[in-house]
C-alpha atoms as a PDB file:
ATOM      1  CA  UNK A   1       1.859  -0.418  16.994  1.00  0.00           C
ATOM      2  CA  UNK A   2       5.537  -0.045  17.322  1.00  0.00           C
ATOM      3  CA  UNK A   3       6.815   3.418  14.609  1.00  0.00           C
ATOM      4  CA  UNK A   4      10.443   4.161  14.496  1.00  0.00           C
ATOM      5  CA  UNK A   5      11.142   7.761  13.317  1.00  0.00           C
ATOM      6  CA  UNK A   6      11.090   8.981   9.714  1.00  0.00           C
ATOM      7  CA  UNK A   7      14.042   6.871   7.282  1.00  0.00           C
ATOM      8  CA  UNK A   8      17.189   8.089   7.075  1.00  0.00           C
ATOM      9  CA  UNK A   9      18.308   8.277   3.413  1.00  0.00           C
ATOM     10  CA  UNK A  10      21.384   5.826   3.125  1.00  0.00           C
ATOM     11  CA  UNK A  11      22.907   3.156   1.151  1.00  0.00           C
ATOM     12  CA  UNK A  12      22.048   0.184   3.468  1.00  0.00           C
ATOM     13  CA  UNK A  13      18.224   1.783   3.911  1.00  0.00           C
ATOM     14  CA  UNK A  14      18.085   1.983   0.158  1.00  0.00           C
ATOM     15  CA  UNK A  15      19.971  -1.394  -1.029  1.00  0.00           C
ATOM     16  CA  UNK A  16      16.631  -2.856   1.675  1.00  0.00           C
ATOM     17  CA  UNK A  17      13.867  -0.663  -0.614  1.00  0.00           C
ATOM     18  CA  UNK A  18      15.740  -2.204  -3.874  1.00  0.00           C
ATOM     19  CA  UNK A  19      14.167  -5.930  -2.320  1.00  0.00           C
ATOM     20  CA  UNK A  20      10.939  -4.685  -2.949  1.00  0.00           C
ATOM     21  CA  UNK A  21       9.085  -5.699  -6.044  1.00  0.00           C
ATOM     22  CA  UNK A  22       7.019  -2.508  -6.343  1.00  0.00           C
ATOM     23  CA  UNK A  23      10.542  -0.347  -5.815  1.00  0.00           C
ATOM     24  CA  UNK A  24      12.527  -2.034  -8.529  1.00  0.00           C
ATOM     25  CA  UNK A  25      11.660   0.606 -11.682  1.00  0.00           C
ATOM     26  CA  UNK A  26      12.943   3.560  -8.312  1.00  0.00           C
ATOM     27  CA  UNK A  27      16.257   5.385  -9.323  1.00  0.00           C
ATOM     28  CA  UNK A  28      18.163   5.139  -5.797  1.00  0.00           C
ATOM     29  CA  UNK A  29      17.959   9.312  -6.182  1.00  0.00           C
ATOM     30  CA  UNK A  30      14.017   8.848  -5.647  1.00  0.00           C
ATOM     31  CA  UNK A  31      14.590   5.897  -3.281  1.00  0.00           C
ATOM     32  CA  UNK A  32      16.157   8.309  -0.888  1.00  0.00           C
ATOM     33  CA  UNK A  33      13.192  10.662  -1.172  1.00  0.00           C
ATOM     34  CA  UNK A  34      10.844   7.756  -0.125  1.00  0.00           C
ATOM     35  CA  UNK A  35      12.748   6.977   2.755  1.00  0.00           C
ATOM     36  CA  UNK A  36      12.339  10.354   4.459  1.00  0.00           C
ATOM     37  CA  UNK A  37       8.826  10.033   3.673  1.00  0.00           C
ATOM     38  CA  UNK A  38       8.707   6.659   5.577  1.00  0.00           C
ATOM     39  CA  UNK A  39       8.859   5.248   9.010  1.00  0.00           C
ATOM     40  CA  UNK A  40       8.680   1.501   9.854  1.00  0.00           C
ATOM     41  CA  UNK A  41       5.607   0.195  11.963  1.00  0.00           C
ATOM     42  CA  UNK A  42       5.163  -3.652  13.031  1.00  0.00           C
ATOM     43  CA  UNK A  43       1.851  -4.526  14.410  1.00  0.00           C
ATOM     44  CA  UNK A  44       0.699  -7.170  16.725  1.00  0.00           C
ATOM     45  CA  UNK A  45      -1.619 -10.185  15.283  1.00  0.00           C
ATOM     46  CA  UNK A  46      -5.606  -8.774  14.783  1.00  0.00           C
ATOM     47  CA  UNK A  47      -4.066  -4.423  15.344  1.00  0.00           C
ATOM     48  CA  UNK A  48      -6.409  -2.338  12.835  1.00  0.00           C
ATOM     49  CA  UNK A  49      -3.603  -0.510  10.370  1.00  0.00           C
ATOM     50  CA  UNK A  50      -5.835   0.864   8.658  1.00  0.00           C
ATOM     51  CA  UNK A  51      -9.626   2.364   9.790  1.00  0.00           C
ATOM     52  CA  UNK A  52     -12.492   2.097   6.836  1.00  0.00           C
ATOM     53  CA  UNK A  53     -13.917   5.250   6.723  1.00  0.00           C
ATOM     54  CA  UNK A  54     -10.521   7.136   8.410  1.00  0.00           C
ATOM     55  CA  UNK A  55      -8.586  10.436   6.293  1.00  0.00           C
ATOM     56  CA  UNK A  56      -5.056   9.646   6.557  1.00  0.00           C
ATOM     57  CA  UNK A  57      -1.885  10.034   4.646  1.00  0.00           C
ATOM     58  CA  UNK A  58      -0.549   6.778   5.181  1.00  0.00           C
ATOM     59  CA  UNK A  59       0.568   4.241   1.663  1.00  0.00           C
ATOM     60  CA  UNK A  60       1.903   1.136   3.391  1.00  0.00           C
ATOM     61  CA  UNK A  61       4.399  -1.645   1.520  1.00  0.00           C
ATOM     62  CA  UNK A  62       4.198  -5.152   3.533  1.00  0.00           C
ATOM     63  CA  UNK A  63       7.600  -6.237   4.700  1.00  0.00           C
ATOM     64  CA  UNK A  64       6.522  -9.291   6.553  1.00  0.00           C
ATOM     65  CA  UNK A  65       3.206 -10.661   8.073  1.00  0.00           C
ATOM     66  CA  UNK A  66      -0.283 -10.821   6.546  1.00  0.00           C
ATOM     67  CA  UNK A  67      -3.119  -8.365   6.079  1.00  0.00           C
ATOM     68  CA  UNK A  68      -6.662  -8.915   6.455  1.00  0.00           C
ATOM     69  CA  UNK A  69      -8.599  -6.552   4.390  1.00  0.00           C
ATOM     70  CA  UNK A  70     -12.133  -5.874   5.401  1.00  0.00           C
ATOM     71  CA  UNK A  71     -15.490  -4.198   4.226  1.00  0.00           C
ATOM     72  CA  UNK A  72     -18.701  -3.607   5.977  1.00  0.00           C
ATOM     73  CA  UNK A  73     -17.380  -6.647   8.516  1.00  0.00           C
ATOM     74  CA  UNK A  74     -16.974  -8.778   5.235  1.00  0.00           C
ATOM     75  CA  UNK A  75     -13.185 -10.263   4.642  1.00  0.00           C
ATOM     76  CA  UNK A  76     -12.763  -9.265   0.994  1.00  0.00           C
ATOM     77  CA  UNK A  77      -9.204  -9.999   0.652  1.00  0.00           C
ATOM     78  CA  UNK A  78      -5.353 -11.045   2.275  1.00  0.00           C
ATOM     79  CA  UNK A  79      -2.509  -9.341   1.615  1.00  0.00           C
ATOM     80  CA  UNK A  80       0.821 -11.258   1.750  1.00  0.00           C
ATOM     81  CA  UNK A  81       3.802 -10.765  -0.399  1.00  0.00           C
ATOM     82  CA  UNK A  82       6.351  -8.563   0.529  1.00  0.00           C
ATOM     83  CA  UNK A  83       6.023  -5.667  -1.764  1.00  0.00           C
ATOM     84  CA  UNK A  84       2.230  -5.472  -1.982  1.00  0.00           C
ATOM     85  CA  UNK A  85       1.408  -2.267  -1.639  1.00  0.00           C
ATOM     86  CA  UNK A  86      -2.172  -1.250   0.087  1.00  0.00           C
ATOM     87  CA  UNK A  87      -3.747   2.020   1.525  1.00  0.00           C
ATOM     88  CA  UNK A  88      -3.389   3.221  -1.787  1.00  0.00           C
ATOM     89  CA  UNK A  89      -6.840   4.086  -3.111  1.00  0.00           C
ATOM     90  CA  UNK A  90      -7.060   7.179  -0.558  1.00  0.00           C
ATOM     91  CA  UNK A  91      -4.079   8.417  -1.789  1.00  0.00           C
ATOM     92  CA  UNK A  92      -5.439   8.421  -5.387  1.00  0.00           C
ATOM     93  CA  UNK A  93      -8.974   9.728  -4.979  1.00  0.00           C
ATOM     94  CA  UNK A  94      -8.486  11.829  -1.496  1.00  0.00           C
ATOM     95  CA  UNK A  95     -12.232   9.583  -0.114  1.00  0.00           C
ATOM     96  CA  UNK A  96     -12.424   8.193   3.302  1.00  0.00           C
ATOM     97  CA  UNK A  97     -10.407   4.939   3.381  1.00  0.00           C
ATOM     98  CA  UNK A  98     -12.824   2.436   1.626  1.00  0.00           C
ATOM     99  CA  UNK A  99     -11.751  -0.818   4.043  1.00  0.00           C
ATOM    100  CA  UNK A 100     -10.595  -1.512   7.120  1.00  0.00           C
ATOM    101  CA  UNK A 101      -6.876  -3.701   7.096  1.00  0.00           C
ATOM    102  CA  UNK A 102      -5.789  -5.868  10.143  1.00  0.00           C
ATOM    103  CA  UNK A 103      -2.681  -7.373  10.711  1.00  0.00           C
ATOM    104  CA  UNK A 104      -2.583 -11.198  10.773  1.00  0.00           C
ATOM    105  CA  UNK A 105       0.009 -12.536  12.812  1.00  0.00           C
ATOM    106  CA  UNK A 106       2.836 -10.012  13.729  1.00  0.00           C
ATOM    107  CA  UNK A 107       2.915  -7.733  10.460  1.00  0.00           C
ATOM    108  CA  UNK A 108       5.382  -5.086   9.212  1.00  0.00           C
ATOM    109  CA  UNK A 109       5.014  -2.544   7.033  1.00  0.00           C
ATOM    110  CA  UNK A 110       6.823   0.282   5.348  1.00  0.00           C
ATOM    111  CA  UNK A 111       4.689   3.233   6.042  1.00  0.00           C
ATOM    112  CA  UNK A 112       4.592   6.083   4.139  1.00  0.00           C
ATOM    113  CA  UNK A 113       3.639   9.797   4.694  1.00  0.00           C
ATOM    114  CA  UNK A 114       2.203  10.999   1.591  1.00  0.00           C
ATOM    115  CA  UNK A 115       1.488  14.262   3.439  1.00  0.00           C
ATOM    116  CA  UNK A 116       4.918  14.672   4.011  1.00  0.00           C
ATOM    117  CA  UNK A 117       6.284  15.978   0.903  1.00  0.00           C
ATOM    118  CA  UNK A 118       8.392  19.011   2.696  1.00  0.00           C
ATOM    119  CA  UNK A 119      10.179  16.271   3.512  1.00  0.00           C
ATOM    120  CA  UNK A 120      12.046  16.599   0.124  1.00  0.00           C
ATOM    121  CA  UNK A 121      14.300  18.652  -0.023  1.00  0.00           C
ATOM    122  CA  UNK A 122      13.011  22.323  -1.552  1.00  0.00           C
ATOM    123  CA  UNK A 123      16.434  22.439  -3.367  1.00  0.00           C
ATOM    124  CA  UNK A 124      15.059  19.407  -5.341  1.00  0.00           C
ATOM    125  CA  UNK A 125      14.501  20.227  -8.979  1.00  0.00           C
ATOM    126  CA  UNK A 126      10.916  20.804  -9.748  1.00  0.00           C
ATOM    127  CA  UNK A 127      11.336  18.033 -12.771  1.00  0.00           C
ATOM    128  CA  UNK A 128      12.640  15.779 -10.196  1.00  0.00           C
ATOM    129  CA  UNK A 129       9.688  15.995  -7.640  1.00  0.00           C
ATOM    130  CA  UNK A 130       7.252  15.104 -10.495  1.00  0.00           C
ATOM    131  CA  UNK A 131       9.005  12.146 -12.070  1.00  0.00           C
ATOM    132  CA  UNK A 132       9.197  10.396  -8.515  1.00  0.00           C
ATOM    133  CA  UNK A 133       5.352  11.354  -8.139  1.00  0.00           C
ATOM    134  CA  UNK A 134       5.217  10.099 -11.653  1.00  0.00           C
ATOM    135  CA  UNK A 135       6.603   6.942 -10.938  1.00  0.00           C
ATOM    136  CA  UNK A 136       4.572   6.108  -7.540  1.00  0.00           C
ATOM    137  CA  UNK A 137       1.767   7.181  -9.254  1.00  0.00           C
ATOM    138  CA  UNK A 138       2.460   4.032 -12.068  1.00  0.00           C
ATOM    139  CA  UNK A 139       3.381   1.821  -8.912  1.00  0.00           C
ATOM    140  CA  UNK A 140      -0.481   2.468  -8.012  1.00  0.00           C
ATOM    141  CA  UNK A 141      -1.835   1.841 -11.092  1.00  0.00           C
ATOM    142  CA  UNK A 142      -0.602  -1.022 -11.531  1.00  0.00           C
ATOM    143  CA  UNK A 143      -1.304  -2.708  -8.356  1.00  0.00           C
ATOM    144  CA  UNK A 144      -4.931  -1.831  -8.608  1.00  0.00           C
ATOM    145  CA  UNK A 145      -5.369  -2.869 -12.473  1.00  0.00           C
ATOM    146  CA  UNK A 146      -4.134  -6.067 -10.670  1.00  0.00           C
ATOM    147  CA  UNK A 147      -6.986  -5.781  -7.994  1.00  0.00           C
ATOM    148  CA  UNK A 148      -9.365  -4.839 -10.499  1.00  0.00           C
ATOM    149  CA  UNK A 149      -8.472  -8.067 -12.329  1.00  0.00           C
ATOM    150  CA  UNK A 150      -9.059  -9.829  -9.669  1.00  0.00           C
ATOM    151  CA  UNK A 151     -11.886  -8.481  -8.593  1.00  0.00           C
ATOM    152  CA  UNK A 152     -13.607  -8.870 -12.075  1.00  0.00           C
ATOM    153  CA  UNK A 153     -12.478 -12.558 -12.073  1.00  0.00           C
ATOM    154  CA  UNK A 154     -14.317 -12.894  -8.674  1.00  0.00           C
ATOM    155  CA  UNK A 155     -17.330 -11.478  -9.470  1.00  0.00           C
ATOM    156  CA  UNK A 156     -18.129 -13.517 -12.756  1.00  0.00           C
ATOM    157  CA  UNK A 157     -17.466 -16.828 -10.394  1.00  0.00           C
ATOM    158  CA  UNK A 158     -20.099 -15.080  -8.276  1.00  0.00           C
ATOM    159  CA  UNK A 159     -22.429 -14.672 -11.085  1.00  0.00           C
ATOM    160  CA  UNK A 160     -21.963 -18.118 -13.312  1.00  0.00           C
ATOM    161  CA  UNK A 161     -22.623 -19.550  -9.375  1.00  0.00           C
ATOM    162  CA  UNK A 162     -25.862 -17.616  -9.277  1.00  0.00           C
ATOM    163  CA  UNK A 163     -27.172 -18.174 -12.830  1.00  0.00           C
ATOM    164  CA  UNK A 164     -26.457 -22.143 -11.678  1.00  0.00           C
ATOM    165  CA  UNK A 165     -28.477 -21.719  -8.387  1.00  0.00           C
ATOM    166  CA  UNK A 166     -31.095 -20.098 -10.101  1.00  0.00           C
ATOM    167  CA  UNK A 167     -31.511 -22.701 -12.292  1.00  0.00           C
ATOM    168  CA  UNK A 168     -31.443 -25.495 -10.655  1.00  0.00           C
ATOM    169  CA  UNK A 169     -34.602 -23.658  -8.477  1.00  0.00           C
END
């Protein structure tokens, strides 16, 4: 993995966060604040990003590249639209990461230190803090009601699939 060091908070930085799908709803105020909580990382094609079972900080944002996700050795799903956001179940519930994610291909990713919040500055207003936690906070609910979706679709395939197998036994 290649890491540059945390984001400065400037207009060219920020006008590249507004590109990102997940972002958009981000007043450039709280854009800033994400960059100093960020660094860039690229990984190499089949480089673990993130461990199943690992405590880390970490909330990633694809930039480019693909992203294997992976339980128990089972492939349960790709990531690959710029903007999809991923590592963000540990952030939510503070468990051990539930997957393992590998990068397919070379893979970039906006990287994000959740543990960093002294990062902001303490002359921030207090109101201020907790509508940008506010706001990533709806950026992760949404993306998993969109897994969840998914996930719900995938599992009544599964099922109708086994209720035909069954049958035809």
């Amino acid at each position: 993995m290649i890491e540059s060091k945390y984001l400065k908070d400037n207009i060219e930085n920020i006008q590249k966060l507004m590109g990102i799908s997940a972002l958009k709803n981000f007043e450039t105020k709280s854009l800033g604040k994400l960059l100093k909580l960020s660094k860039i990382r690229e990984y190499e094609d089949g480089e673990t990003i993130i461990r199943e079972g690992d405590v880390d900080p970490w909330l990633y944002f694809l930039l480019s590249g693909k992203v294997r996700v992976v339980k128990e050795g089972l492939e349960i799903g790709v990531i690959d639209k710029k903007g999809d956001i991923f590592g963000e179940m540990r952030i939510v519930d503070s468990m051990d990461r539930s997957a393992t994610t590998k990068a397919v291909g070379k893979t970039i990713c906006l990287a994000v230190d959740t543990a960093a919040a002294s990062r902001i500055s303490s002359r921030t207003p207090e109101e201020e803090k907790l509508d940008f936690l506010l706001l990533l906070y709806r950026i992760f609910a949404e993306y998993m009601s969109i897994r969840l979706r998914a996930t719900n679709a995938e599992l009544i395939a599964a099922k109708k699939k086994i209720k035909h197998l069954i049958a035809k036994i």
